[in-house]
PDB file of N, CA and C in Angstrom:
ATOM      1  N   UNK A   1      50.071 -16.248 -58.931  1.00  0.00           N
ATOM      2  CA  UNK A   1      49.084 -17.050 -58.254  1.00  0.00           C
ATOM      3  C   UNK A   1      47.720 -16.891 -58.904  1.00  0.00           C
ATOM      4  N   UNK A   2      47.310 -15.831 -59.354  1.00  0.00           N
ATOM      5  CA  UNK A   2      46.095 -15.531 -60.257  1.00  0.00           C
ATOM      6  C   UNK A   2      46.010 -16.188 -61.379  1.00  0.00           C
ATOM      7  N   UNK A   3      47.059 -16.690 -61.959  1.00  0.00           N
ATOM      8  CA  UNK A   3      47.115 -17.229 -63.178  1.00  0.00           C
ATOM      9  C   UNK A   3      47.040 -18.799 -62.847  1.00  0.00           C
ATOM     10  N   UNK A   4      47.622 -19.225 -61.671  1.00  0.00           N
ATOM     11  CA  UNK A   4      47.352 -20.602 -61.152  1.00  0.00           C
ATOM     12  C   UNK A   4      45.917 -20.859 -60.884  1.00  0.00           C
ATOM     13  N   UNK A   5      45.146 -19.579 -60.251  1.00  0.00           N
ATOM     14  CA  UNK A   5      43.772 -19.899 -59.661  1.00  0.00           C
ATOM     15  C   UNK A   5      42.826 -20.127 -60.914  1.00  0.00           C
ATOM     16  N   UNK A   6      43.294 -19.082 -61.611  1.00  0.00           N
ATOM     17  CA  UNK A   6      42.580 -19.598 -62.869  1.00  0.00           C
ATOM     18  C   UNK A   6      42.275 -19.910 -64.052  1.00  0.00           C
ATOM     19  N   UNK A   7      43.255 -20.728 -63.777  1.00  0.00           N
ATOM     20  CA  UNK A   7      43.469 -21.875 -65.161  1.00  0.00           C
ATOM     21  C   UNK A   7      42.977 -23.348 -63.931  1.00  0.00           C
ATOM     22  N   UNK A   8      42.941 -23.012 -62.749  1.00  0.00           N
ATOM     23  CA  UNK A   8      41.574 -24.458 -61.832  1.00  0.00           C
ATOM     24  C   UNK A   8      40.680 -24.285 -62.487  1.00  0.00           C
ATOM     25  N   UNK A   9      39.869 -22.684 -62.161  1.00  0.00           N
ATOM     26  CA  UNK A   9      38.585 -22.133 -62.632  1.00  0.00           C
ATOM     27  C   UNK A   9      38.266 -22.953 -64.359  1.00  0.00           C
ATOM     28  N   UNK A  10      39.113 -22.540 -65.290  1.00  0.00           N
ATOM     29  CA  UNK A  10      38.854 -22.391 -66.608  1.00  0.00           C
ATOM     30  C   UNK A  10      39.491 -23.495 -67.488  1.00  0.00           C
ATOM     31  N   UNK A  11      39.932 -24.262 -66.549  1.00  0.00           N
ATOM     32  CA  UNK A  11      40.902 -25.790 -66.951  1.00  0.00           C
ATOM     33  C   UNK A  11      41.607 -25.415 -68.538  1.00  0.00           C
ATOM     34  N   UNK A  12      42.661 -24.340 -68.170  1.00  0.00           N
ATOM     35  CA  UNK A  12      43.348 -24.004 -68.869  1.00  0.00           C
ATOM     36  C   UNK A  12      44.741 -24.258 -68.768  1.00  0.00           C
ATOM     37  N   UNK A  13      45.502 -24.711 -69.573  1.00  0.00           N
ATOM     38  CA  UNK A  13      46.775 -25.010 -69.437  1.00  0.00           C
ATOM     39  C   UNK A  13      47.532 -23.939 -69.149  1.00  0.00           C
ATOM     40  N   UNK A  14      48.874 -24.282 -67.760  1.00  0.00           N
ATOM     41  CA  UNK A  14      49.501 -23.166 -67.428  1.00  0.00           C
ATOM     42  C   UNK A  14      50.549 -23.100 -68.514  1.00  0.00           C
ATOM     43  N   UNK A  15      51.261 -21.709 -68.796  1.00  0.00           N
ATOM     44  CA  UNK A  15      52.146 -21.188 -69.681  1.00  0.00           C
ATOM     45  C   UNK A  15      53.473 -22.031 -69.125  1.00  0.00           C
ATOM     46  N   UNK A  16      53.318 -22.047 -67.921  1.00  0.00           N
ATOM     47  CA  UNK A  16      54.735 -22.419 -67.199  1.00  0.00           C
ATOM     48  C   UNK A  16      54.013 -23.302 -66.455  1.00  0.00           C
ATOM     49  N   UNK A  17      55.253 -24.240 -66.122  1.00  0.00           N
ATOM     50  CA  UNK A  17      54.875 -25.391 -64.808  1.00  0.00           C
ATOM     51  C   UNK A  17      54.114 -25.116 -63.295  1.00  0.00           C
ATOM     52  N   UNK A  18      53.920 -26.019 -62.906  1.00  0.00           N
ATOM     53  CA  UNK A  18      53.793 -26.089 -61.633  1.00  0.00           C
ATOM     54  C   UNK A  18      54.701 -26.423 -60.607  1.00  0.00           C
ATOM     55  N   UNK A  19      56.375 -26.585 -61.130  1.00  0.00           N
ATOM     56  CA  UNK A  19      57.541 -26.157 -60.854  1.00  0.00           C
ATOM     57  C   UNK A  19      57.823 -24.921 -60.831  1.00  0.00           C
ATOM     58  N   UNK A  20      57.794 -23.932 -61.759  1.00  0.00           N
ATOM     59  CA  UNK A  20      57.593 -22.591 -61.467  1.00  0.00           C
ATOM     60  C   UNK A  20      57.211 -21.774 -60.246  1.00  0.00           C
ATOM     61  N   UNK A  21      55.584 -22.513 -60.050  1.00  0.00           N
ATOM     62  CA  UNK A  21      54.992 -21.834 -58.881  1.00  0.00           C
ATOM     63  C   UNK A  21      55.493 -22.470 -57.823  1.00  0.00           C
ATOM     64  N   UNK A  22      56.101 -23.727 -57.685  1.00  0.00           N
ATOM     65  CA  UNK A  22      56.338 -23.971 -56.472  1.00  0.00           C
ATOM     66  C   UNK A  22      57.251 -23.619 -55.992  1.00  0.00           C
ATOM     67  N   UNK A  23      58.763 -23.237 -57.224  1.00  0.00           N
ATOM     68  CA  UNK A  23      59.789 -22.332 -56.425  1.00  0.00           C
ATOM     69  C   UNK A  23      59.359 -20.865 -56.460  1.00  0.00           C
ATOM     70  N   UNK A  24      58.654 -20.662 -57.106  1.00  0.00           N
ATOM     71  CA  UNK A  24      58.077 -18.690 -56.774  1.00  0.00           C
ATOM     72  C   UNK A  24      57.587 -18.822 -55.468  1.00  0.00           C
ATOM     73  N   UNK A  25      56.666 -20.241 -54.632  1.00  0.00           N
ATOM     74  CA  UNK A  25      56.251 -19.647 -53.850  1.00  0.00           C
ATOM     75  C   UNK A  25      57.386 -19.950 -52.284  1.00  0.00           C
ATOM     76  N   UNK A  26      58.371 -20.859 -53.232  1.00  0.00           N
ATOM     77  CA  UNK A  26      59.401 -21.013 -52.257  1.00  0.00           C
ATOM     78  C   UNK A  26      60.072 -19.748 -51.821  1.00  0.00           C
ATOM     79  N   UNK A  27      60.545 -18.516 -52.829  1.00  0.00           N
ATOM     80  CA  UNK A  27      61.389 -17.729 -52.913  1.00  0.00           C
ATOM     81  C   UNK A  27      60.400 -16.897 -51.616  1.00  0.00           C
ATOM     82  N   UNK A  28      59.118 -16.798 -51.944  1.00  0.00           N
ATOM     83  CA  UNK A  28      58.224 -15.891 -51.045  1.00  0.00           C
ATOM     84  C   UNK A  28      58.462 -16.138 -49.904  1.00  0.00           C
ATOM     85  N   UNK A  29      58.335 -16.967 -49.601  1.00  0.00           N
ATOM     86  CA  UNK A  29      58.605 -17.961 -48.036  1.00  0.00           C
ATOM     87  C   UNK A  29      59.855 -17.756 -47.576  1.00  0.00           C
ATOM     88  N   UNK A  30      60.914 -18.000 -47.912  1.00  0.00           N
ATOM     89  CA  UNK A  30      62.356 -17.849 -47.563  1.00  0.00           C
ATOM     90  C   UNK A  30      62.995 -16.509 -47.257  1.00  0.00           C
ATOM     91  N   UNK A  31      61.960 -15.948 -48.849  1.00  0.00           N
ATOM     92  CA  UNK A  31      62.684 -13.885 -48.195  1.00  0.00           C
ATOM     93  C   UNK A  31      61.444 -13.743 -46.886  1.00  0.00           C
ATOM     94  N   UNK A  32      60.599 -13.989 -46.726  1.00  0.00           N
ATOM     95  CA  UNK A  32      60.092 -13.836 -45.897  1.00  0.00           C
ATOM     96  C   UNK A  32      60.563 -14.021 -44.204  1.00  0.00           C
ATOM     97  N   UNK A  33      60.751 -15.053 -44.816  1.00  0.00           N
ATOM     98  CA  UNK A  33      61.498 -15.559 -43.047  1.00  0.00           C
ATOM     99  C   UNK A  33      63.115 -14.553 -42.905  1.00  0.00           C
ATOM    100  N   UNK A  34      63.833 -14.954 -44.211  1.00  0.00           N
ATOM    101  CA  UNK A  34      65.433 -13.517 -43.942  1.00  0.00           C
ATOM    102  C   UNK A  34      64.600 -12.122 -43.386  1.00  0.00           C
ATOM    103  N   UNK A  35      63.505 -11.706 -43.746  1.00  0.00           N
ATOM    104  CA  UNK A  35      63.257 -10.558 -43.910  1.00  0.00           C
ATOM    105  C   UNK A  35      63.128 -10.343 -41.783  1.00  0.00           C
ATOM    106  N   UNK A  36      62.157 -11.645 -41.233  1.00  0.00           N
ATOM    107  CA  UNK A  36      62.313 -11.831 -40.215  1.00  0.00           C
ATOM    108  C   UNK A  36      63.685 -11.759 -39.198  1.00  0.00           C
ATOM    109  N   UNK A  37      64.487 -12.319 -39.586  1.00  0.00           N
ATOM    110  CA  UNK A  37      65.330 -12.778 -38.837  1.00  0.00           C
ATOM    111  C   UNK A  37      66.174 -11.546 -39.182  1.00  0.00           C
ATOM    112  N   UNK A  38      66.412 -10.658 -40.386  1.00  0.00           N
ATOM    113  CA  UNK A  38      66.967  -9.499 -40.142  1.00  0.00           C
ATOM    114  C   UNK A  38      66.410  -8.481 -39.425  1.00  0.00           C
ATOM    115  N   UNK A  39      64.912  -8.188 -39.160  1.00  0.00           N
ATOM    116  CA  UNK A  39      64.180  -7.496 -38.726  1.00  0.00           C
ATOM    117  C   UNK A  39      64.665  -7.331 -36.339  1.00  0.00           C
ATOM    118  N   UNK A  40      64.000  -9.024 -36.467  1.00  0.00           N
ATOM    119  CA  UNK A  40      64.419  -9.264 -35.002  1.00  0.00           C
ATOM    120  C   UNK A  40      65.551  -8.366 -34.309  1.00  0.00           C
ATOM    121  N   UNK A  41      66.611  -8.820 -34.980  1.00  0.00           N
ATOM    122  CA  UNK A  41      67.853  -8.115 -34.253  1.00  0.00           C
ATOM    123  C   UNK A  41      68.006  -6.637 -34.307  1.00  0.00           C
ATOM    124  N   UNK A  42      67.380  -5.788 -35.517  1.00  0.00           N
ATOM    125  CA  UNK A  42      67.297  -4.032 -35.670  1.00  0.00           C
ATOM    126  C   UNK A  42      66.150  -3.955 -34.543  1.00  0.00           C
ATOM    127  N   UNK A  43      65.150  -4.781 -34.409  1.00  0.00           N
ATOM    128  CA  UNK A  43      64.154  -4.573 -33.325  1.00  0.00           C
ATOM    129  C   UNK A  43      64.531  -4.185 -32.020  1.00  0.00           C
ATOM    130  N   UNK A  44      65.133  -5.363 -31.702  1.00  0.00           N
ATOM    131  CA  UNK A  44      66.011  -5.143 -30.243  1.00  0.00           C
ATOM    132  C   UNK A  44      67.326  -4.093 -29.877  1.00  0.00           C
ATOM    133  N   UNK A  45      68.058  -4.042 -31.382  1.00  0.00           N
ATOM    134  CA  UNK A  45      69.008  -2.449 -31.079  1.00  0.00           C
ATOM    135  C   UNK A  45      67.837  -1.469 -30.784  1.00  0.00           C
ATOM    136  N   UNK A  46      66.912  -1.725 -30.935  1.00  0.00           N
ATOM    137  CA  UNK A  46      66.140  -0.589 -31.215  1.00  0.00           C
ATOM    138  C   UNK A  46      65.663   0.102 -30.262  1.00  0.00           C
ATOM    139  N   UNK A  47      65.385  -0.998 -29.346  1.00  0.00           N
ATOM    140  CA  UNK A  47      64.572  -1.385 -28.507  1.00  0.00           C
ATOM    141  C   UNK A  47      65.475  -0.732 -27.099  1.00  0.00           C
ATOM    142  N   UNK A  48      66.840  -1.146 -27.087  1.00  0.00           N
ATOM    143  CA  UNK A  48      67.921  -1.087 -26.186  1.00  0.00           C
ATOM    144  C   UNK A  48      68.399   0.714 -26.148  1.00  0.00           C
ATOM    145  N   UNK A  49      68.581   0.771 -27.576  1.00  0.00           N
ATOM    146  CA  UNK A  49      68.701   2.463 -27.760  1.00  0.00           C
ATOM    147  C   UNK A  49      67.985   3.430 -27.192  1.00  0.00           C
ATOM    148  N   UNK A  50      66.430   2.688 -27.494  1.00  0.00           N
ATOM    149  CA  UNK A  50      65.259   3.790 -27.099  1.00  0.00           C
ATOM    150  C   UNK A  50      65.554   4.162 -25.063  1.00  0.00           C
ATOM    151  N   UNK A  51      65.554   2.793 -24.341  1.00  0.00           N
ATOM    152  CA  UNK A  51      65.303   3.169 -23.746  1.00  0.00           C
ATOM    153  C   UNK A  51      67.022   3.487 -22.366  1.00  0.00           C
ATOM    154  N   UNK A  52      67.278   3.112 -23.298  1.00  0.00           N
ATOM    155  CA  UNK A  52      69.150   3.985 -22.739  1.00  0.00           C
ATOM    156  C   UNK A  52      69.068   5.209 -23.023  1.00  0.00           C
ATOM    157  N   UNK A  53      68.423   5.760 -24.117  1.00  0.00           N
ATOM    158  CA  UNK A  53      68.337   7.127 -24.114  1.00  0.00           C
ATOM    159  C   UNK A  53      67.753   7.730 -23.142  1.00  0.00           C
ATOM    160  N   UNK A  54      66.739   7.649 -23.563  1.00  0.00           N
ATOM    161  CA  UNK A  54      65.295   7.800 -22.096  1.00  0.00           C
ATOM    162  C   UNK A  54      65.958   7.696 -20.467  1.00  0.00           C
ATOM    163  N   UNK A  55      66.685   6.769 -20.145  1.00  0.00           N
ATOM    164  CA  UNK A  55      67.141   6.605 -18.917  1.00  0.00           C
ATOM    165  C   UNK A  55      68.503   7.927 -19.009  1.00  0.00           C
ATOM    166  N   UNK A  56      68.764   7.788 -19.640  1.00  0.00           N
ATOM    167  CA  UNK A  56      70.387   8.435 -19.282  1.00  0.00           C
ATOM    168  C   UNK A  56      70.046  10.226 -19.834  1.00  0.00           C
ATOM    169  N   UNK A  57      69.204  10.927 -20.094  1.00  0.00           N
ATOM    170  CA  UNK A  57      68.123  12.015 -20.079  1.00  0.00           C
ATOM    171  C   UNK A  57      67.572  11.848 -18.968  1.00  0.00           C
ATOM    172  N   UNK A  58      66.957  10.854 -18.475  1.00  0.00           N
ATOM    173  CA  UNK A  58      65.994  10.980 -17.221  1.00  0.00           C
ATOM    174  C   UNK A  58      66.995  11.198 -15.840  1.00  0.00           C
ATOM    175  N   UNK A  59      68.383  10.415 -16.271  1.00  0.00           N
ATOM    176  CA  UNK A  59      69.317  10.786 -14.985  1.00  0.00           C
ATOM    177  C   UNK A  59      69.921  12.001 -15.177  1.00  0.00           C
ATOM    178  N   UNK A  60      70.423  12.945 -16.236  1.00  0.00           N
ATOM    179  CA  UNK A  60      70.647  13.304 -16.653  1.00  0.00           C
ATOM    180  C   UNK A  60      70.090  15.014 -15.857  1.00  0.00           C
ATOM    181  N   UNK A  61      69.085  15.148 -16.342  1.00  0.00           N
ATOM    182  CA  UNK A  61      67.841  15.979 -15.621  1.00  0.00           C
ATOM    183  C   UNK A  61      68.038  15.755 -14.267  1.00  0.00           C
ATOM    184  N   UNK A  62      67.621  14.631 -13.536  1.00  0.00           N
ATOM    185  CA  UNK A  62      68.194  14.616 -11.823  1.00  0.00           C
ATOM    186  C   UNK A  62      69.703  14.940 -11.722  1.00  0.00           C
ATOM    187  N   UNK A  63      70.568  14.931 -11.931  1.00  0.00           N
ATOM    188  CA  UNK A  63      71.930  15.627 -12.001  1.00  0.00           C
ATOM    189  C   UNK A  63      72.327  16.967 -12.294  1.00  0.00           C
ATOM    190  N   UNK A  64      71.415  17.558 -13.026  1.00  0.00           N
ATOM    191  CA  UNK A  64      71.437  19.351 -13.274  1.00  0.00           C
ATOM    192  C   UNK A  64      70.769  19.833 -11.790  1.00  0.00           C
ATOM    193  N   UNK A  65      69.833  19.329 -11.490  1.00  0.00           N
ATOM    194  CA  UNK A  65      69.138  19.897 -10.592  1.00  0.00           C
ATOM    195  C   UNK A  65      70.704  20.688  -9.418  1.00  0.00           C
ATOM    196  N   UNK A  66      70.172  21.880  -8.666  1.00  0.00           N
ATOM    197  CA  UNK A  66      71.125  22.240  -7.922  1.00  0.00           C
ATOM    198  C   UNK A  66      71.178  21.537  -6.294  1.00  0.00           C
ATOM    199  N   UNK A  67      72.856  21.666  -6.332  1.00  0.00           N
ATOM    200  CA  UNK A  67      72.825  21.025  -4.923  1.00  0.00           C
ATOM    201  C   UNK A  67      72.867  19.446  -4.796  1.00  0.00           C
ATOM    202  N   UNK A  68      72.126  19.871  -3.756  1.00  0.00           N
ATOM    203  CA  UNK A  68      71.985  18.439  -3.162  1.00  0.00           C
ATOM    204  C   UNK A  68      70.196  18.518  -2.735  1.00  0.00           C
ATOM    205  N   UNK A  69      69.741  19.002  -3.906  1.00  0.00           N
ATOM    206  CA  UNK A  69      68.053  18.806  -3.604  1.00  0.00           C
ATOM    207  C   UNK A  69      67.513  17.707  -4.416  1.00  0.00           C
ATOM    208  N   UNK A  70      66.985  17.402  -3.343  1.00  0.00           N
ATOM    209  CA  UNK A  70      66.302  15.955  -3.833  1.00  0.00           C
ATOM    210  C   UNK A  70      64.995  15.872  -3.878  1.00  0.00           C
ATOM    211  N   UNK A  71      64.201  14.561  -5.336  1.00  0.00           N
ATOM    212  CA  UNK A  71      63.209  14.966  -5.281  1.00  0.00           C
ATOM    213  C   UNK A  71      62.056  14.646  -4.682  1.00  0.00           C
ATOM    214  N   UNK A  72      60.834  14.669  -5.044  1.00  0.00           N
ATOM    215  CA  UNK A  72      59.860  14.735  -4.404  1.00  0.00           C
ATOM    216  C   UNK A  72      59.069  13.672  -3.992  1.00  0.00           C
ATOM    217  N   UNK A  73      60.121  12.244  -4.837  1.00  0.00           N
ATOM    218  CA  UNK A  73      59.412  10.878  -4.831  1.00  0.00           C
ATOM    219  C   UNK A  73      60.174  10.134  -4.351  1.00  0.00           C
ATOM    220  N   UNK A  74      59.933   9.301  -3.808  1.00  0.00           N
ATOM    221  CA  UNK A  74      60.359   8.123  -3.073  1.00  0.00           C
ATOM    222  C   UNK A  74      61.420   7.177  -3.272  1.00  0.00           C
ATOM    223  N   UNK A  75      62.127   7.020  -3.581  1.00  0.00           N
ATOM    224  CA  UNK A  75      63.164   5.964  -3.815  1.00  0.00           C
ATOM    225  C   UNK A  75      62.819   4.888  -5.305  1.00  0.00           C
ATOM    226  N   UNK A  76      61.813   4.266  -4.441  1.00  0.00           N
ATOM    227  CA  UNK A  76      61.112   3.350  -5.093  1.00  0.00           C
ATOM    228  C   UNK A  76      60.711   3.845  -6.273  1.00  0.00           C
ATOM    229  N   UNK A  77      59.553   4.732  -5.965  1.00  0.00           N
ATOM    230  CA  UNK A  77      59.012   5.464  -7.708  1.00  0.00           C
ATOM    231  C   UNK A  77      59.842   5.741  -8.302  1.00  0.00           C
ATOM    232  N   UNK A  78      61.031   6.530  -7.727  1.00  0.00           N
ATOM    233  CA  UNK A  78      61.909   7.075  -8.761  1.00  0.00           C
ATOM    234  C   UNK A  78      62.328   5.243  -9.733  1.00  0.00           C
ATOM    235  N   UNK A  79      63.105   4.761  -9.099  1.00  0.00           N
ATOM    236  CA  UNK A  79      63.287   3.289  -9.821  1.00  0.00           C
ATOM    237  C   UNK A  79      62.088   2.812 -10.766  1.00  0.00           C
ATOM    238  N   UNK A  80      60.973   2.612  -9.912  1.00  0.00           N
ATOM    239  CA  UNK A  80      60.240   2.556 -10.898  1.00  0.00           C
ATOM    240  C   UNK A  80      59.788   3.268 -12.080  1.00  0.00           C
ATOM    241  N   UNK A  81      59.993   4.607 -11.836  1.00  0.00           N
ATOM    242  CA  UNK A  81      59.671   5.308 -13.267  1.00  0.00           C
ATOM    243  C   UNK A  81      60.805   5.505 -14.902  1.00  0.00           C
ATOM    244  N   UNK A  82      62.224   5.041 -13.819  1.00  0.00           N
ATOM    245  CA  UNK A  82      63.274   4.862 -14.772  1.00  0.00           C
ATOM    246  C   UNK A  82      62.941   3.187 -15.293  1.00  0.00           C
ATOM    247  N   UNK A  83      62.612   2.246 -15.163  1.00  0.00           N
ATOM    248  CA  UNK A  83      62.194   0.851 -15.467  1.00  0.00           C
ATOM    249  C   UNK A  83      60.864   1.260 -16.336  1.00  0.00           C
ATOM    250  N   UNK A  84      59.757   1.649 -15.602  1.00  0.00           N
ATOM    251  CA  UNK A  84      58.598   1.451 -16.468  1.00  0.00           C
ATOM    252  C   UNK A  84      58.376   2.045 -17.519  1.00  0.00           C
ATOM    253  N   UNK A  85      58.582   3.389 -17.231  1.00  0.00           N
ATOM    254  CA  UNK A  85      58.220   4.423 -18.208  1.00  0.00           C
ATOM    255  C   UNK A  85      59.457   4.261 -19.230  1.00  0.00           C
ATOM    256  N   UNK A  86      60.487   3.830 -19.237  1.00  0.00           N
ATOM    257  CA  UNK A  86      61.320   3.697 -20.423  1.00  0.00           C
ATOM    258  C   UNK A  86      60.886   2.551 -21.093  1.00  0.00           C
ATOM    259  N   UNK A  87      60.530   1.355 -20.969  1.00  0.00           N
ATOM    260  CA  UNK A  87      59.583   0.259 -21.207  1.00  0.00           C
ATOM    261  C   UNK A  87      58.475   0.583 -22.329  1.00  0.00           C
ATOM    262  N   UNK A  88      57.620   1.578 -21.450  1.00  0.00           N
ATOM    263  CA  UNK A  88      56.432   2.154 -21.771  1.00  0.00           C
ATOM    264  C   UNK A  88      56.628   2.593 -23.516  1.00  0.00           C
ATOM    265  N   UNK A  89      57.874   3.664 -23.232  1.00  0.00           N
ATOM    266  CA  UNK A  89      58.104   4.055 -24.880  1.00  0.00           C
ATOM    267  C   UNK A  89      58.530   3.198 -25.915  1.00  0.00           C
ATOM    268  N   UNK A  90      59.598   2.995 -25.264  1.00  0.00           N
ATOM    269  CA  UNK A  90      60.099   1.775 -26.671  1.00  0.00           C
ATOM    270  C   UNK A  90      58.824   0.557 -27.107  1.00  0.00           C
ATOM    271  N   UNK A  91      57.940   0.370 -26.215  1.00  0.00           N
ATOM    272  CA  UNK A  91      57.081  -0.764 -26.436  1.00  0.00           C
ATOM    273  C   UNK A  91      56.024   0.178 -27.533  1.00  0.00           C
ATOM    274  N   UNK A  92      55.740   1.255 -27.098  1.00  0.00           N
ATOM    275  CA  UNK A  92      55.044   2.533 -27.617  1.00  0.00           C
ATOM    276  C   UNK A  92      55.551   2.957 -29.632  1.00  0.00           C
ATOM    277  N   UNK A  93      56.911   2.802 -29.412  1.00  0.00           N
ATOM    278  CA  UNK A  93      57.624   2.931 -31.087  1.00  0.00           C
ATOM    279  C   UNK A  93      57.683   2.022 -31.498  1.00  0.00           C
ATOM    280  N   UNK A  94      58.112   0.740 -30.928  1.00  0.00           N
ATOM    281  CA  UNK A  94      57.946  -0.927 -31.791  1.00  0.00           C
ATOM    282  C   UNK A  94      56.965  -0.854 -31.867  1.00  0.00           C
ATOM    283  N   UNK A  95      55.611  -0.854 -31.174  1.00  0.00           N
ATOM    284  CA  UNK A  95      54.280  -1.272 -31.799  1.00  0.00           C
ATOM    285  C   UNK A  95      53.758  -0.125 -32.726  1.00  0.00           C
ATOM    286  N   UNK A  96      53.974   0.750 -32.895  1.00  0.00           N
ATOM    287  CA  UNK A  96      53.632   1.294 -33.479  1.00  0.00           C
ATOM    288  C   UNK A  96      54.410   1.510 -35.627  1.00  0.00           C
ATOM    289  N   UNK A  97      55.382   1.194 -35.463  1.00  0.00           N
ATOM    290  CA  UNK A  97      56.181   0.547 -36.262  1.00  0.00           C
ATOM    291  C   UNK A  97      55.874  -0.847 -36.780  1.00  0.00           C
ATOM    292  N   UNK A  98      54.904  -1.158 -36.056  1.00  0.00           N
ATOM    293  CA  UNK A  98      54.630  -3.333 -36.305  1.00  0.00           C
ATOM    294  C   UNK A  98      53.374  -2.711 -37.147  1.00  0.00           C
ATOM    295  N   UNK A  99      52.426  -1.725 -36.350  1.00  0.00           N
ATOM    296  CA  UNK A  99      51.191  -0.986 -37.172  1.00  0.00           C
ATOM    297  C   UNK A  99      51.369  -0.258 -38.332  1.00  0.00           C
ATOM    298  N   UNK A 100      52.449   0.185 -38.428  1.00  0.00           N
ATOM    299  CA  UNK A 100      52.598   0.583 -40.233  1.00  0.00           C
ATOM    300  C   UNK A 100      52.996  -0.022 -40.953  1.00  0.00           C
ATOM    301  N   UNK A 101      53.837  -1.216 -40.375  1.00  0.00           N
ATOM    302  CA  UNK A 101      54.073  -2.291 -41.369  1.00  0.00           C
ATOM    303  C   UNK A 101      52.358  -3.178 -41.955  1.00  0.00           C
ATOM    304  N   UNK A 102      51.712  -3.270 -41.259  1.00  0.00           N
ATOM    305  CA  UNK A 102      50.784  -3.455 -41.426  1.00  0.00           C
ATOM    306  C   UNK A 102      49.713  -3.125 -42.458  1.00  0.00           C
ATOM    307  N   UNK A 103      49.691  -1.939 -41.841  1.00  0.00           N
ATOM    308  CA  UNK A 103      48.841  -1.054 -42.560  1.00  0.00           C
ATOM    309  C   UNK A 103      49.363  -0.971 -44.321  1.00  0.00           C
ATOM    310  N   UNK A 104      50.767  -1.104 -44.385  1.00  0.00           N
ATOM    311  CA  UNK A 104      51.497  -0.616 -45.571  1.00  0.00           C
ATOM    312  C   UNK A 104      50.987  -1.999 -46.401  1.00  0.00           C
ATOM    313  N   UNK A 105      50.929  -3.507 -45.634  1.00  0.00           N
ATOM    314  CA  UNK A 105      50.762  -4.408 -46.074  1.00  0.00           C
ATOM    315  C   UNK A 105      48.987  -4.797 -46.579  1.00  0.00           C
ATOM    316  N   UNK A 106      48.535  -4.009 -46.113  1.00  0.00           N
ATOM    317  CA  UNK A 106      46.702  -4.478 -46.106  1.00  0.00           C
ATOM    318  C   UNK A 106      46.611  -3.010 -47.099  1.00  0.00           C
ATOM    319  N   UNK A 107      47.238  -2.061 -47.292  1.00  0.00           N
ATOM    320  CA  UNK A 107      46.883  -1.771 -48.930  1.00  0.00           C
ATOM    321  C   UNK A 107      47.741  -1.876 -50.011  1.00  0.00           C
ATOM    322  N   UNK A 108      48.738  -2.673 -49.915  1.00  0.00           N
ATOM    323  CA  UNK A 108      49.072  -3.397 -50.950  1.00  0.00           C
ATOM    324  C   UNK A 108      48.352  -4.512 -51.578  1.00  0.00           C
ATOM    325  N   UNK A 109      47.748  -5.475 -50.294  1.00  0.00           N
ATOM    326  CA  UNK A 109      46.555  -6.112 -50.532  1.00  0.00           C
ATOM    327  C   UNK A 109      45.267  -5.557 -51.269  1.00  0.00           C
ATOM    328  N   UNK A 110      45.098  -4.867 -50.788  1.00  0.00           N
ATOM    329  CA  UNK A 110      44.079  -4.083 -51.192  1.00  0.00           C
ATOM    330  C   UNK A 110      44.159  -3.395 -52.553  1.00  0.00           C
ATOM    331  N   UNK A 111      45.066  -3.159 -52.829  1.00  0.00           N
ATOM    332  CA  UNK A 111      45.367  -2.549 -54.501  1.00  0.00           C
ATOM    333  C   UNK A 111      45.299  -3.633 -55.237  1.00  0.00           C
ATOM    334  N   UNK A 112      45.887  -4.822 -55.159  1.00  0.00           N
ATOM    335  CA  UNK A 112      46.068  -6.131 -55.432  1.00  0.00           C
ATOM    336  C   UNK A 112      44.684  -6.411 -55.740  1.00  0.00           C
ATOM    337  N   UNK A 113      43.827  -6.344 -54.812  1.00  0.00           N
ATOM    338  CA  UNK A 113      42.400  -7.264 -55.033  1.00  0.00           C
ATOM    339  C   UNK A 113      41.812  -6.469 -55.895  1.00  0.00           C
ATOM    340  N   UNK A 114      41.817  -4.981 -55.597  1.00  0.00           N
ATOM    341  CA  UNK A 114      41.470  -4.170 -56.635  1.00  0.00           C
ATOM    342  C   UNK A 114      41.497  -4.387 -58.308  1.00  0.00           C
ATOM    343  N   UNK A 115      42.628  -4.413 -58.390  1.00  0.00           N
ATOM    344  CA  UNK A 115      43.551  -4.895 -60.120  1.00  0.00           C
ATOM    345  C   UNK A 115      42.320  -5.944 -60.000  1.00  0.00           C
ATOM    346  N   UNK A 116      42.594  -6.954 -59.655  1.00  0.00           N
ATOM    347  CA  UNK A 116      42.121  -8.515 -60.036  1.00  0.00           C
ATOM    348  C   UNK A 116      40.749  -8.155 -60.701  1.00  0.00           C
ATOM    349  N   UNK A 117      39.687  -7.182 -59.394  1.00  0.00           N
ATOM    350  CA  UNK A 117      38.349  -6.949 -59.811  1.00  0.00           C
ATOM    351  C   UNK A 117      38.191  -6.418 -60.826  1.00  0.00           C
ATOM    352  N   UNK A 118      38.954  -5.209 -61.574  1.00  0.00           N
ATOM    353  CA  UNK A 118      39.097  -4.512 -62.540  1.00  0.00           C
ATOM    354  C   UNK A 118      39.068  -5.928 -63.397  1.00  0.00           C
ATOM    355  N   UNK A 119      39.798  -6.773 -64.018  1.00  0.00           N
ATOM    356  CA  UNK A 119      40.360  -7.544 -64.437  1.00  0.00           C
ATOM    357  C   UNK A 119      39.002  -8.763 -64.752  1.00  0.00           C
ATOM    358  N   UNK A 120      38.129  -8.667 -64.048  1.00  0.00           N
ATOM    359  CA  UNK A 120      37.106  -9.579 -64.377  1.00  0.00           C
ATOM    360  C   UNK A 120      36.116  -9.334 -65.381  1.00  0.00           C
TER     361      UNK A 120
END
């Protein structure tokens, strides 16, 4: 793409077509979207794992307890804390996983713009 931008700049003839760039920038686009659509579905195992774990540990723990002692919360909270708080995490590791993809992507950018400046 640098070499497209500037040979605008310097009305220089490209080495290769403008067929070239348009399937290079096809190929970008297409792995892009596979890269999506493989991503989605590891998301949601992911997603399902985290918090089946979390629940079935959290029952897990109420079942060791001795007896027949019960605990200290209400019916309700208890439900609610097996719903929310398993929620809570997995939403907690996907986003945080969406943030290093990120991050990994804005200094690749960033090395990228770097080169170019060197380059002037």
């Amino acid at each position: 793409m640098k070499v497209f931008f500037d040979s605008l700049r310097e009305n220089v003839t490209l080495d290769f077509g403008i067929w070239k760039i348009i399937i290079l920038i096809s190929i970008v686009s297409l792995t892009r979207i596979l890269l999506l659509f493989w991503g989605a579905p590891i998301d949601i195992v992911l997603r399902f794992k985290i918090s089946a774990l979390l629940r079935k540990n959290m029952l897990s723990c109420i079942l060791k307890r001795p007896g027949a002692e019960s605990l200290k919360l209400s019916h309700g909270e208890i439900v609610n804390r097996f719903r929310d708080d398993a929620i809570q995490v997995e939403n907690s590791i996907s986003w945080t996983l969406d943030v290093i993809g990120s991050c990994v992507f804005a200094l690749i950018a960033f090395a990228i713009l770097i080169s170019i400046k060197r380059k002037l």
